[in-house]
Protein backbone atom coordinates (compact mmCIF):
# COMPACT_ATOMS: atom_id res chain seq x y z
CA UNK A 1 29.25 17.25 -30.15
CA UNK A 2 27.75 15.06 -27.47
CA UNK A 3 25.30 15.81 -25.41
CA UNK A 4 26.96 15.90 -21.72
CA UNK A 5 25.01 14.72 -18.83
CA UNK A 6 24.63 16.23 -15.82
CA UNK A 7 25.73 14.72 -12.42
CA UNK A 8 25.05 16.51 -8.98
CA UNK A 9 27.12 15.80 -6.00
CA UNK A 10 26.26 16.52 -2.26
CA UNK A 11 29.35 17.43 0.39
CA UNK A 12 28.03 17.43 3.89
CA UNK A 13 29.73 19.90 6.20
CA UNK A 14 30.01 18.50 9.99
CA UNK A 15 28.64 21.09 12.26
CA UNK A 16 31.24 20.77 14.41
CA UNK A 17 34.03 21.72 11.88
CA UNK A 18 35.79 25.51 12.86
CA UNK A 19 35.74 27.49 10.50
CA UNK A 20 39.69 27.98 10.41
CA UNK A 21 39.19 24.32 8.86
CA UNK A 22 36.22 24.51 6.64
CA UNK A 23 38.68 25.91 3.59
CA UNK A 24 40.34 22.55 4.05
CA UNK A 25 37.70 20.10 4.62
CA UNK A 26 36.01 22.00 1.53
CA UNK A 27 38.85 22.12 -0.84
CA UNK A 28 39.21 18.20 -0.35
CA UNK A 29 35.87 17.11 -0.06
CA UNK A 30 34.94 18.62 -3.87
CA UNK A 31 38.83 16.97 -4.89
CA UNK A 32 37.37 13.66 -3.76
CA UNK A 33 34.18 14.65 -5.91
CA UNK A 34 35.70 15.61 -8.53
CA UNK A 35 37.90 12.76 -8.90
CA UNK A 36 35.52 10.59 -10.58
CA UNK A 37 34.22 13.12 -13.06
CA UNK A 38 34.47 12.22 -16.78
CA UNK A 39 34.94 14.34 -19.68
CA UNK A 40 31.38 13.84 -21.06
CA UNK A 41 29.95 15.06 -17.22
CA UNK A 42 29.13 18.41 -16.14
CA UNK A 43 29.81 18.29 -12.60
CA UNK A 44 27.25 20.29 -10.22
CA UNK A 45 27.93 19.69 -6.18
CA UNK A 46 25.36 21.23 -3.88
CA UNK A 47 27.57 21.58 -0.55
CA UNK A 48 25.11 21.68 2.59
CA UNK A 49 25.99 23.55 5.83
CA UNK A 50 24.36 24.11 8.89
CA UNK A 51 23.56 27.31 9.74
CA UNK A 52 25.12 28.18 13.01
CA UNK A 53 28.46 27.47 10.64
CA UNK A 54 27.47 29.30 8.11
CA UNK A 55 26.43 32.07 10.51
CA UNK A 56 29.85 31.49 12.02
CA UNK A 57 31.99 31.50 8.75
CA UNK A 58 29.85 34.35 6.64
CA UNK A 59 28.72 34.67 3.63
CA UNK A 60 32.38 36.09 2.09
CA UNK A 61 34.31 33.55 3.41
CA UNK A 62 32.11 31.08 1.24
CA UNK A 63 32.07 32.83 -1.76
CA UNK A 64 35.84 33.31 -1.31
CA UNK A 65 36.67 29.60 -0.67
CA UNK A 66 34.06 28.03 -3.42
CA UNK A 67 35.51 30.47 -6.05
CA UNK A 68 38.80 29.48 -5.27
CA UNK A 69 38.27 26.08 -5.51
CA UNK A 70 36.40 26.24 -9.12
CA UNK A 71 38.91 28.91 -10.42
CA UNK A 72 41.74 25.87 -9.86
CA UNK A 73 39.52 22.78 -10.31
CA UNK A 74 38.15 22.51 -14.28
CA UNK A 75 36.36 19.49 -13.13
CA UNK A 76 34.13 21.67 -11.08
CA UNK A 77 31.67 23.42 -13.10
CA UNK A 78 29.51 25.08 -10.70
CA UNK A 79 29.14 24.98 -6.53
CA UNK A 80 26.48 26.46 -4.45
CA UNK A 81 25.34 26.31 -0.86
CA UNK A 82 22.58 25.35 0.98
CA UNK A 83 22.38 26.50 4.39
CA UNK A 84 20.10 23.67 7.02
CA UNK A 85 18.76 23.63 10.08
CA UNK A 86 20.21 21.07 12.52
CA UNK A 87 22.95 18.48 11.02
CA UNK A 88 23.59 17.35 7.99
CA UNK A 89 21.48 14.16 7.74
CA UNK A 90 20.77 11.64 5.05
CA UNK A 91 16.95 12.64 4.81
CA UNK A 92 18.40 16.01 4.20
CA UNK A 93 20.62 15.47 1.31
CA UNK A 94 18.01 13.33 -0.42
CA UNK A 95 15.42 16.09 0.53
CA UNK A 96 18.48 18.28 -1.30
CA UNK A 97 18.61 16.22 -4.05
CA UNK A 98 14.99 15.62 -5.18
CA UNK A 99 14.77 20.03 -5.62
CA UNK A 100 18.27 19.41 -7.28
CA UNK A 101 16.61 17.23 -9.55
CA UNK A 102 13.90 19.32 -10.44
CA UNK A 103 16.01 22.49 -10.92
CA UNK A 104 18.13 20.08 -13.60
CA UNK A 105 15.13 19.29 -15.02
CA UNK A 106 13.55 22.57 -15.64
CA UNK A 107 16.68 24.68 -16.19
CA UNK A 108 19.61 21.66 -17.21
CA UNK A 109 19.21 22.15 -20.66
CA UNK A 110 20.77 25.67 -20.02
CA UNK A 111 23.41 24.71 -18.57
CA UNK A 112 24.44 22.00 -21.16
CA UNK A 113 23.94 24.78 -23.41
CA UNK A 114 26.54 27.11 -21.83
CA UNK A 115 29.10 24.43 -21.61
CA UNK A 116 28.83 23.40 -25.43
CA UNK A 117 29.56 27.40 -26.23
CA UNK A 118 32.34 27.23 -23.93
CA UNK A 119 36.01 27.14 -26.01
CA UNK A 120 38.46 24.55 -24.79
CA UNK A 121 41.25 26.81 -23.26
């Protein structure tokens, strides 16, 4: 079998969303992700909130929301969240994406190994 690669996407959450919309905005922000995912990709996305939100929303609502959006997405293979101070800016996400990057490249091969044992269903 092929060796999949690993892509990593960001979602910004505005911090002016409510929180009776974040299940939407979240559910169709990862959609839009996952859109462009191809078979041979393990998708990662790394969705960044500012606190007060987060504070605002809770930790269960997140889990709650994410889980529900992986447990009806296959394209999705795993989501976390990473809680900022201030807004969501583009120094941010890169800042985001350069420990991303060094998680992958520690830990990745892990996680490509996980997905290889995983049966087609």
């Amino acid at each position: 079998m092929a060796q999949k690669s690993i892509r990593v996407s960001h979602v910004g959450v505005p911090g002016d969303l409510s929180v009776l919309k974040l299940k939407g905005y979240l559910r169709s922000a990862l959609a839009g992700v996952a859109e462009s995912t191809g078979d041979d990709e393990i998708l990662l996305v790394k969705v960044l909130v500012p606190r007060p939100l987060g504070l605002r929303a809770g930790e269960k609502l997140f889990d709650k929301i994410l889980q529900g959006i992986l447990d009806k997405d296959p394209r999705v293979n795993r989501v976390s969240v990473e809680f900022i101070d201030g807004e969501v800016t583009p120094e941010k996400i890169a800042a985001s994406e350069a420990r991303t990057q060094e998680e992958i490249d520690a830990y990745g091969h892990l996680l490509r190994q996980s997905t290889d044992n995983e049966q087609p269903g």
